[in-house]
C-alpha atoms as a PDB file:
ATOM      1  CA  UNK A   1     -78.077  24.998-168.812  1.00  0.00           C
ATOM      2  CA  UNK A   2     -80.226  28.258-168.096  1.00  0.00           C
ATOM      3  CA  UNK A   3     -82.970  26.077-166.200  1.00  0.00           C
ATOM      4  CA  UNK A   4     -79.910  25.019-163.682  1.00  0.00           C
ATOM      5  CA  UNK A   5     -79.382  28.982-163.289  1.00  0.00           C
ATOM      6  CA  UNK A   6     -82.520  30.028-162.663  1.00  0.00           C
ATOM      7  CA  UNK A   7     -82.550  26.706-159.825  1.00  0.00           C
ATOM      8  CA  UNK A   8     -79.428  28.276-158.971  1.00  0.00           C
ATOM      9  CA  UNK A   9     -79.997  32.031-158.536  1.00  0.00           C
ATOM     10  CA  UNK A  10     -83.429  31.328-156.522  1.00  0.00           C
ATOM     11  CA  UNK A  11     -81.494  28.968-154.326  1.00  0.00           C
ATOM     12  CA  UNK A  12     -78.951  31.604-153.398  1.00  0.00           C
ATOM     13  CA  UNK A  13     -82.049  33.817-153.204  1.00  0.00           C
ATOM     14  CA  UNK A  14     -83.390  31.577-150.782  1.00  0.00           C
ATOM     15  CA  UNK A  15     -80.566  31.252-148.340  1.00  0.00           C
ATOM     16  CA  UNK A  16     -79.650  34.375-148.229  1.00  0.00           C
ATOM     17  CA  UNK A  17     -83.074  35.250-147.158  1.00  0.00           C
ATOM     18  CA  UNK A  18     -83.662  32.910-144.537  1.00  0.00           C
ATOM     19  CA  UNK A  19     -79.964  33.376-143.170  1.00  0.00           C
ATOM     20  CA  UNK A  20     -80.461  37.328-143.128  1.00  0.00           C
ATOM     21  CA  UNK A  21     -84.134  37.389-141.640  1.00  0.00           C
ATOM     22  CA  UNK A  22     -82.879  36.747-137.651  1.00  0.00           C
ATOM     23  CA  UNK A  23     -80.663  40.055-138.371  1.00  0.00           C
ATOM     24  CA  UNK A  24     -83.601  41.921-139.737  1.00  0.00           C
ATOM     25  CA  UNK A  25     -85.841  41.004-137.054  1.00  0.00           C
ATOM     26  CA  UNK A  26     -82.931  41.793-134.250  1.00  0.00           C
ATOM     27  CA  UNK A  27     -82.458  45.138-136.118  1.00  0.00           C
ATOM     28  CA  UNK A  28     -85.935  45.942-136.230  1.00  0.00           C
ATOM     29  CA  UNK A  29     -86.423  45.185-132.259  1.00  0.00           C
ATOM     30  CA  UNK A  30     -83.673  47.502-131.493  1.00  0.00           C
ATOM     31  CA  UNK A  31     -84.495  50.253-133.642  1.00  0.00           C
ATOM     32  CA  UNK A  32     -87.937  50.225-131.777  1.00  0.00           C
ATOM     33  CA  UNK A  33     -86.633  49.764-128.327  1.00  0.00           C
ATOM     34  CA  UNK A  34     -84.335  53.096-129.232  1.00  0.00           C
ATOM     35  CA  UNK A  35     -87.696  54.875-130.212  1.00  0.00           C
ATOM     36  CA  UNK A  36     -89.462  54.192-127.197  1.00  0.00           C
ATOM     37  CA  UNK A  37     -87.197  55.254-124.698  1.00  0.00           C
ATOM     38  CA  UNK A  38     -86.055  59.150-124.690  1.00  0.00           C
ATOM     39  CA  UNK A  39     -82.841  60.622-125.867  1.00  0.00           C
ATOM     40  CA  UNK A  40     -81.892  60.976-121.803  1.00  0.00           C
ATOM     41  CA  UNK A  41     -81.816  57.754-121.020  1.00  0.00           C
ATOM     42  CA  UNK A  42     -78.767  56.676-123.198  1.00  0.00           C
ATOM     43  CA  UNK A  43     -76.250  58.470-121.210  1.00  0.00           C
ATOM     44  CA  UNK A  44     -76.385  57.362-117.820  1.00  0.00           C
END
């Protein structure tokens, strides 16, 4: 039974790291797009 865990737990490893990767790459665009423009430009 352990072997089907350890099949198990790096399946679920697996997904959730392909289905959370567009997120982190979204997150990461936006947190640079907020560095490169200046604080003044938020507030129109």
């Amino acid at each position: 039974m352990t072997p089907y865990l350890i099949a198990a737990r790096a399946g679920i490893v697996c997904w959730v790291t392909l289905t959370l990767m567009p997120v982190e790459v979204v997150f990461d665009w936006l947190e640079d797009e907020i560095e490169r423009r200046p604080c003044g430009s938020m507030h129109r």
